[in-house]
ModelCIF file with pLDDT and N, C-alpha, C, O atoms, coordinates in Angstrom:
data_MODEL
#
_entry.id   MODEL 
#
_entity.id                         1 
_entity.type                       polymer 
_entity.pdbx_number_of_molecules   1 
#
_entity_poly.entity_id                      1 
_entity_poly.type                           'polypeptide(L)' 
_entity_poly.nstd_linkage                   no 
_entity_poly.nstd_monomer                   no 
_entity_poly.pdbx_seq_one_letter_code       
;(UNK)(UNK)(UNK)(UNK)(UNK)(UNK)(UNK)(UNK)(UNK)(UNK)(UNK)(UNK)(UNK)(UNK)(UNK)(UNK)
(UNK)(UNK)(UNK)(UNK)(UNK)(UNK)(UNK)(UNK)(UNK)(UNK)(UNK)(UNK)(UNK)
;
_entity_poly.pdbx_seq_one_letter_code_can   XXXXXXXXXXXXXXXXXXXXXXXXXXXXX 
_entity_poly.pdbx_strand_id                 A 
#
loop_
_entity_poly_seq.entity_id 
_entity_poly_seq.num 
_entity_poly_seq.mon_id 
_entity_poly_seq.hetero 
1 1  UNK n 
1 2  UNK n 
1 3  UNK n 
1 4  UNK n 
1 5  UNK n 
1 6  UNK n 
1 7  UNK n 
1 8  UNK n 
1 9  UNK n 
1 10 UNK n 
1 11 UNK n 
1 12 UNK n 
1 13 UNK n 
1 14 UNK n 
1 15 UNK n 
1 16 UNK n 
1 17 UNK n 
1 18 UNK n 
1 19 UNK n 
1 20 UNK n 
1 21 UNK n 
1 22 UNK n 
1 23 UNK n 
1 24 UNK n 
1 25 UNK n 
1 26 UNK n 
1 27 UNK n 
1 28 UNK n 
1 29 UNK n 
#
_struct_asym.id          A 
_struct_asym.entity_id   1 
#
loop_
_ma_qa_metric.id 
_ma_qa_metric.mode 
_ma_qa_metric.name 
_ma_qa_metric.software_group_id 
_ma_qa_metric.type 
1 global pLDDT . pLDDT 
2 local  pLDDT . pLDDT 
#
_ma_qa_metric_global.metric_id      1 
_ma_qa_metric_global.metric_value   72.97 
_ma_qa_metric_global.model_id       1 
_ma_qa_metric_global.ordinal_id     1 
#
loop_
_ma_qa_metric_local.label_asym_id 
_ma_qa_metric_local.label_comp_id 
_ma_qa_metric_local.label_seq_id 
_ma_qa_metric_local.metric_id 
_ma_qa_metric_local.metric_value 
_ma_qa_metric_local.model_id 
_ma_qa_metric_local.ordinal_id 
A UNK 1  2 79.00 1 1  
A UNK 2  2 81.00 1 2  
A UNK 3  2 84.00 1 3  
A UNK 4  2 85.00 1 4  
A UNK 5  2 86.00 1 5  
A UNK 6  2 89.00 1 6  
A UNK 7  2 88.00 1 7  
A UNK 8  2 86.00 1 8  
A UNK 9  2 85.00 1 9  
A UNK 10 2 87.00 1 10 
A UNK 11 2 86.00 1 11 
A UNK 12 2 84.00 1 12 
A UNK 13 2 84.00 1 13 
A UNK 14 2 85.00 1 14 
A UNK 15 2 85.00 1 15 
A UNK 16 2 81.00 1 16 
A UNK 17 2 81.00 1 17 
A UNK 18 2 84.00 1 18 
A UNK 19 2 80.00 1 19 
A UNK 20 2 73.00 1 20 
A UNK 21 2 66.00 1 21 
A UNK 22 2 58.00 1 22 
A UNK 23 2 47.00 1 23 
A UNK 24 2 49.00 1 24 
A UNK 25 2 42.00 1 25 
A UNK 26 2 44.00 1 26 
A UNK 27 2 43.00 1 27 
A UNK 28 2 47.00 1 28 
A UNK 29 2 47.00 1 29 
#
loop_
_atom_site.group_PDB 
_atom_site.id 
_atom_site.type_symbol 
_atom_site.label_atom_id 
_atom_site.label_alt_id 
_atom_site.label_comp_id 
_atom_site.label_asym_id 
_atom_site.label_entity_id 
_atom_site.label_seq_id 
_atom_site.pdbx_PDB_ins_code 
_atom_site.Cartn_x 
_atom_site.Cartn_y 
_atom_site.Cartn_z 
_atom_site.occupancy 
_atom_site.B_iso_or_equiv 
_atom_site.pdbx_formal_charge 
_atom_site.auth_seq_id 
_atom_site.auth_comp_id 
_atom_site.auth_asym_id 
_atom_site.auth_atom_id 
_atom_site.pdbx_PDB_model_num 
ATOM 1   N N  . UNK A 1 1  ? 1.320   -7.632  -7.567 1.00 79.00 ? 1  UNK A N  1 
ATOM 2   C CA . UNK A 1 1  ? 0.515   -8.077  -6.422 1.00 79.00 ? 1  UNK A CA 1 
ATOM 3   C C  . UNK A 1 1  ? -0.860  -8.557  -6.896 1.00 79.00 ? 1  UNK A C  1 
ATOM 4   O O  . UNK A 1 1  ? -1.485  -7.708  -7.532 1.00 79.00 ? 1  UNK A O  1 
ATOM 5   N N  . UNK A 1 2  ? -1.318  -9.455  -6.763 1.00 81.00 ? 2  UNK A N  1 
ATOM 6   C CA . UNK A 1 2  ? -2.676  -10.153 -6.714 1.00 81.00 ? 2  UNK A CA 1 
ATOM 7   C C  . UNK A 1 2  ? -4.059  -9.537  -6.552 1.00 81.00 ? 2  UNK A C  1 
ATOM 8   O O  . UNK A 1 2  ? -5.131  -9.836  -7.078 1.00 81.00 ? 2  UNK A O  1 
ATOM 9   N N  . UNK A 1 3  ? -3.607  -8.235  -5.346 1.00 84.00 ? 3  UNK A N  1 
ATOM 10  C CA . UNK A 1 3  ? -4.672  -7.472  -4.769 1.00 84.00 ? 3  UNK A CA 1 
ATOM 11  C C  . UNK A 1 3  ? -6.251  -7.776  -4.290 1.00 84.00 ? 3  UNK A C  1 
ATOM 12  O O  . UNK A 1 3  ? -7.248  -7.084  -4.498 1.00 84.00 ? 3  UNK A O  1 
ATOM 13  N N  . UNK A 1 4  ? -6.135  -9.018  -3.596 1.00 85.00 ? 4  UNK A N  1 
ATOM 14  C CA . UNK A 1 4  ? -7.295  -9.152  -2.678 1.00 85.00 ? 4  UNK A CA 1 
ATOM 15  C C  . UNK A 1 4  ? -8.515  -8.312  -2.258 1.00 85.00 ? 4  UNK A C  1 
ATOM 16  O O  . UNK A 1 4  ? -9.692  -8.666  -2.179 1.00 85.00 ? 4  UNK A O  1 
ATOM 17  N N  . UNK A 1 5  ? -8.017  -7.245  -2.036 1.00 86.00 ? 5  UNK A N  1 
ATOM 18  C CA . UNK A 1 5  ? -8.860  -5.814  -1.818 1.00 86.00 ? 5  UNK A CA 1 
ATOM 19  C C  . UNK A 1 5  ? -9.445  -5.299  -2.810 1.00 86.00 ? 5  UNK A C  1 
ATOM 20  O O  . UNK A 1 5  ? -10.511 -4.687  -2.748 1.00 86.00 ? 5  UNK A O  1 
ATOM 21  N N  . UNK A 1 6  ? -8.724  -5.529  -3.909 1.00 89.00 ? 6  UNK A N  1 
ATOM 22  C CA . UNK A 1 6  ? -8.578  -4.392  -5.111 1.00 89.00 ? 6  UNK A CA 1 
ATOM 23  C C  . UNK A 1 6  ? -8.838  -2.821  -5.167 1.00 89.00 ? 6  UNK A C  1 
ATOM 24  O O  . UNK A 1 6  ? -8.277  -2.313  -4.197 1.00 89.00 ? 6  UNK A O  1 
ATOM 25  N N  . UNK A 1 7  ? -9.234  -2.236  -5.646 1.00 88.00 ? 7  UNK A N  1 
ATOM 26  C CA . UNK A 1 7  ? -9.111  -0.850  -5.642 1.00 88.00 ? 7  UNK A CA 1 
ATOM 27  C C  . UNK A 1 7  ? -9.192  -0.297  -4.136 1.00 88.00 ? 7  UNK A C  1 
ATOM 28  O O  . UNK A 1 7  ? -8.262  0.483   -3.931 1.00 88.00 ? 7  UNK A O  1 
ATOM 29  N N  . UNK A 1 8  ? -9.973  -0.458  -3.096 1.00 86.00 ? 8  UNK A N  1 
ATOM 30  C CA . UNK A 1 8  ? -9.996  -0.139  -1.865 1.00 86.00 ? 8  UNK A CA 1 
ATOM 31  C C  . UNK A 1 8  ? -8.869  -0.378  -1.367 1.00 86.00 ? 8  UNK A C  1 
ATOM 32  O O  . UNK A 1 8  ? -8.320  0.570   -0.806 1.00 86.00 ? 8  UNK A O  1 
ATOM 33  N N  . UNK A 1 9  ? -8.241  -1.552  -1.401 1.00 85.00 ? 9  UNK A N  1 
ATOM 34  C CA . UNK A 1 9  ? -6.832  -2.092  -0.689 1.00 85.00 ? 9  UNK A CA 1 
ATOM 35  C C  . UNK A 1 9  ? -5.988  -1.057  -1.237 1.00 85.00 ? 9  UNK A C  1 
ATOM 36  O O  . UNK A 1 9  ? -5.364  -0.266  -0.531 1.00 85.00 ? 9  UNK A O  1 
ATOM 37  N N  . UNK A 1 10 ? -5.966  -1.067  -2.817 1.00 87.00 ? 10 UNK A N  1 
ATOM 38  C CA . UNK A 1 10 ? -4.526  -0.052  -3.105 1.00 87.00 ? 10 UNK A CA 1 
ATOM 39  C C  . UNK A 1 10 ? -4.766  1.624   -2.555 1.00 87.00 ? 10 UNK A C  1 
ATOM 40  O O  . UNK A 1 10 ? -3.743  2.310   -2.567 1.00 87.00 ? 10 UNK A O  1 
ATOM 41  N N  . UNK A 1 11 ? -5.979  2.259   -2.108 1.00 86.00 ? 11 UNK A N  1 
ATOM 42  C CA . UNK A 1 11 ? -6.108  3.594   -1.981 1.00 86.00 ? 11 UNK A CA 1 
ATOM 43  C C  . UNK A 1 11 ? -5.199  3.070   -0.498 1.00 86.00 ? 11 UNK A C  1 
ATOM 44  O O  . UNK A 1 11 ? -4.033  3.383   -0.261 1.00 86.00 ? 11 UNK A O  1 
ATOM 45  N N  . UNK A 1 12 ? -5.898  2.389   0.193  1.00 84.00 ? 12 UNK A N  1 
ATOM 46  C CA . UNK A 1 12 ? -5.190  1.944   1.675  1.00 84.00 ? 12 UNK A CA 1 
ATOM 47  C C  . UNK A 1 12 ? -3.305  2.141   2.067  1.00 84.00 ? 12 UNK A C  1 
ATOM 48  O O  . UNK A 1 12 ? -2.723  2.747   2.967  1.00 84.00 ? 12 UNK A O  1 
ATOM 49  N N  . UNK A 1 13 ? -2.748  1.198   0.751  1.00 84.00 ? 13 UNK A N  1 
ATOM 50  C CA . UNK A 1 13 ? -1.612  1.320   0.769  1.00 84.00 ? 13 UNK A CA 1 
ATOM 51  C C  . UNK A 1 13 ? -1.088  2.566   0.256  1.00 84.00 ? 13 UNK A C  1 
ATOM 52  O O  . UNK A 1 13 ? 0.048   2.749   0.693  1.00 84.00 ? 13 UNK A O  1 
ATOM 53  N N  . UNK A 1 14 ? -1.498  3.521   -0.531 1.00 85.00 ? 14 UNK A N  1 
ATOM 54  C CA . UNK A 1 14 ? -1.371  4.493   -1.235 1.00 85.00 ? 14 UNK A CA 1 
ATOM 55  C C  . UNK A 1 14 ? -1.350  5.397   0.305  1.00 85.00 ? 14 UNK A C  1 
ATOM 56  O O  . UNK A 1 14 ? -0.332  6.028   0.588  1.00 85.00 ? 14 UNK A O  1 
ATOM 57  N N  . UNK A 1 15 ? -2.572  5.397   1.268  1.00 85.00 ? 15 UNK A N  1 
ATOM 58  C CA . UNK A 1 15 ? -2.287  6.217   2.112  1.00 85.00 ? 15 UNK A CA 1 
ATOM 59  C C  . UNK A 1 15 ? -1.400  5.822   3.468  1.00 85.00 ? 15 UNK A C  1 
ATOM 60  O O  . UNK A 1 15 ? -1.046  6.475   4.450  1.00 85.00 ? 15 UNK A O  1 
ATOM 61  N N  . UNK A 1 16 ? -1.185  4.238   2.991  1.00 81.00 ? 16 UNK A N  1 
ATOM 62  C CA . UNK A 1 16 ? 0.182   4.062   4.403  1.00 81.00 ? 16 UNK A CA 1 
ATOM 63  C C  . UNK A 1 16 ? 1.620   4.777   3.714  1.00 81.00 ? 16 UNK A C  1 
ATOM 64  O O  . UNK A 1 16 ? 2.637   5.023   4.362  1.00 81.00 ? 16 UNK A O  1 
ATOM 65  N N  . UNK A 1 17 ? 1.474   4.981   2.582  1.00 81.00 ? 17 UNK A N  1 
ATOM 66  C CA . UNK A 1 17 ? 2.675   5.298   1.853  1.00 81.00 ? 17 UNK A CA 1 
ATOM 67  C C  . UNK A 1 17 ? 3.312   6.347   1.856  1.00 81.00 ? 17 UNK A C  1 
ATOM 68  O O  . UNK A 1 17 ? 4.480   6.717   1.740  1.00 81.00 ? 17 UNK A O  1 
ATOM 69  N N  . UNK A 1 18 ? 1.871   6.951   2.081  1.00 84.00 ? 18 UNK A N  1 
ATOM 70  C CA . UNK A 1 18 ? 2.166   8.749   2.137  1.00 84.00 ? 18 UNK A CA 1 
ATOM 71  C C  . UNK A 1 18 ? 2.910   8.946   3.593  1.00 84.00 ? 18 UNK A C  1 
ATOM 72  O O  . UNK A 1 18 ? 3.953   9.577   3.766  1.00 84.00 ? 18 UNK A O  1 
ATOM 73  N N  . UNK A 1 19 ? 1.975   8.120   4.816  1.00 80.00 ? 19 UNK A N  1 
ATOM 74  C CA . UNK A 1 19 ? 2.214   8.053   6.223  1.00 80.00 ? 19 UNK A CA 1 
ATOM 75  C C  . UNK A 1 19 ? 3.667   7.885   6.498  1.00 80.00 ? 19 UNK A C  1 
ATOM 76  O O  . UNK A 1 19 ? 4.434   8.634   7.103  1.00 80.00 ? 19 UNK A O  1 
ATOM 77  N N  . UNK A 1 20 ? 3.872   6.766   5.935  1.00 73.00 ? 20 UNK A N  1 
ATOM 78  C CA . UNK A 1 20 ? 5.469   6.402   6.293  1.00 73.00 ? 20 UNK A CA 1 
ATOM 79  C C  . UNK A 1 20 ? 6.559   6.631   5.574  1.00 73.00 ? 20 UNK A C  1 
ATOM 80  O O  . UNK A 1 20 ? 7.693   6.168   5.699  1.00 73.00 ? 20 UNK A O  1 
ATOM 81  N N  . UNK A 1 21 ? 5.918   7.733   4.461  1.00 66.00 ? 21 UNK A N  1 
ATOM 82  C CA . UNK A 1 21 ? 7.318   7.668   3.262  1.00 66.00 ? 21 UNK A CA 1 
ATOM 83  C C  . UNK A 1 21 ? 8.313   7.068   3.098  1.00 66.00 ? 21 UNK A C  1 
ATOM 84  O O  . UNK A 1 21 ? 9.364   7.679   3.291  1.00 66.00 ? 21 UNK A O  1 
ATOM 85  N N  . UNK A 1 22 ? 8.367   5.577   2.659  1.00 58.00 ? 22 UNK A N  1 
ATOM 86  C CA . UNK A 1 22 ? 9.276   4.370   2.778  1.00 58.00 ? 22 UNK A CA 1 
ATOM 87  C C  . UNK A 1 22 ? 8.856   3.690   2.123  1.00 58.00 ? 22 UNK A C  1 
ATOM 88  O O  . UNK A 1 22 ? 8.184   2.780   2.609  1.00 58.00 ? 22 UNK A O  1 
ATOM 89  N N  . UNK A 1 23 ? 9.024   3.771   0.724  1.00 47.00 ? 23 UNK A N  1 
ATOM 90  C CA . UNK A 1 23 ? 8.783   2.310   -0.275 1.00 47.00 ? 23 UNK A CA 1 
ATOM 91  C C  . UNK A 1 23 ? 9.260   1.063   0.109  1.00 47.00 ? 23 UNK A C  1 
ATOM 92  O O  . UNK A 1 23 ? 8.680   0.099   -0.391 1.00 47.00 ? 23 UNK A O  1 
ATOM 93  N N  . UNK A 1 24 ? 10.085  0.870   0.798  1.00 49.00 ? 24 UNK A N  1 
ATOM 94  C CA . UNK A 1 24 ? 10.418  -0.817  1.315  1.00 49.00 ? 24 UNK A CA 1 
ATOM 95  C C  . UNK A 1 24 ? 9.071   -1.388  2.361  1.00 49.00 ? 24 UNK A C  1 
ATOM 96  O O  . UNK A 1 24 ? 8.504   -2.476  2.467  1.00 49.00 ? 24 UNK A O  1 
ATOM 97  N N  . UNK A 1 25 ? 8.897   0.038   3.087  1.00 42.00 ? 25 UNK A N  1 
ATOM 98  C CA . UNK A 1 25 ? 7.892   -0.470  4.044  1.00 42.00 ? 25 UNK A CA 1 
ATOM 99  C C  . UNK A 1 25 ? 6.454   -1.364  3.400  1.00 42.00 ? 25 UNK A C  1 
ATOM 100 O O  . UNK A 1 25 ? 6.063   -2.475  3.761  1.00 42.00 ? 25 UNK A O  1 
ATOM 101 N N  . UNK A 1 26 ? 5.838   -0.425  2.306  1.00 44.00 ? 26 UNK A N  1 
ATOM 102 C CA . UNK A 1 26 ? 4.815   -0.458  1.708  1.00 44.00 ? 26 UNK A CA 1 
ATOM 103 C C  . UNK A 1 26 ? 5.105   -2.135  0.668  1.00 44.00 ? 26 UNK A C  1 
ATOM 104 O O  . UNK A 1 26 ? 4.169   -2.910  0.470  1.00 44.00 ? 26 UNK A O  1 
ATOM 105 N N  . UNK A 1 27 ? 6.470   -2.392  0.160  1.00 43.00 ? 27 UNK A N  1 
ATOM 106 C CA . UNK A 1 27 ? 6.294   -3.464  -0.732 1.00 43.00 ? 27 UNK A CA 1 
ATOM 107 C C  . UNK A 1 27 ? 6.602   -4.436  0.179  1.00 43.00 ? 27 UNK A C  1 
ATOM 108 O O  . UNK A 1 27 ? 6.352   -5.624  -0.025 1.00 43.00 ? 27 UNK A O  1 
ATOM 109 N N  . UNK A 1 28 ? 7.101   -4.038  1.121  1.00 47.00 ? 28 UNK A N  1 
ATOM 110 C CA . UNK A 1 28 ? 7.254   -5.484  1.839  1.00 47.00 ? 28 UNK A CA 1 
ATOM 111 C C  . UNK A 1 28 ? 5.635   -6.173  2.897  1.00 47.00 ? 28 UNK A C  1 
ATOM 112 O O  . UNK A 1 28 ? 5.429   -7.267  3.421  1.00 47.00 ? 28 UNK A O  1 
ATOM 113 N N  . UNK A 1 29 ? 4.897   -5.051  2.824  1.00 47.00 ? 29 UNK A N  1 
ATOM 114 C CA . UNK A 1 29 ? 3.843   -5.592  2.627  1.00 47.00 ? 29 UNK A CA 1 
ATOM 115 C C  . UNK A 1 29 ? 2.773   -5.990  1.802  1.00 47.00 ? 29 UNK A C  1 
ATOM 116 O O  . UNK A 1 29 ? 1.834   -6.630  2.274  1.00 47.00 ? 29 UNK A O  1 
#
C-alpha cells in the first residue's frame, strides 16, 4: 500500500482490524 496517511493511517487500520477481526475487511480497504 502507498500509505497516504502514513504511520497515523496504519495505527487507524491496525485499530479497525482489531474492531472487525476480518483481514479481507481491512485489505480490501
Amino acid at each position: 500500500y502507498a500509505w497516504p496517511g502514513n504511520v497515523r493511517e496504519l495505527r487507524n487500520l491496525i485499530e479497525r482490524w482489531l474492531i472487525l477481526g476480518n483481514i479481507s475487511d481491512v485489505t480490501s480497504s
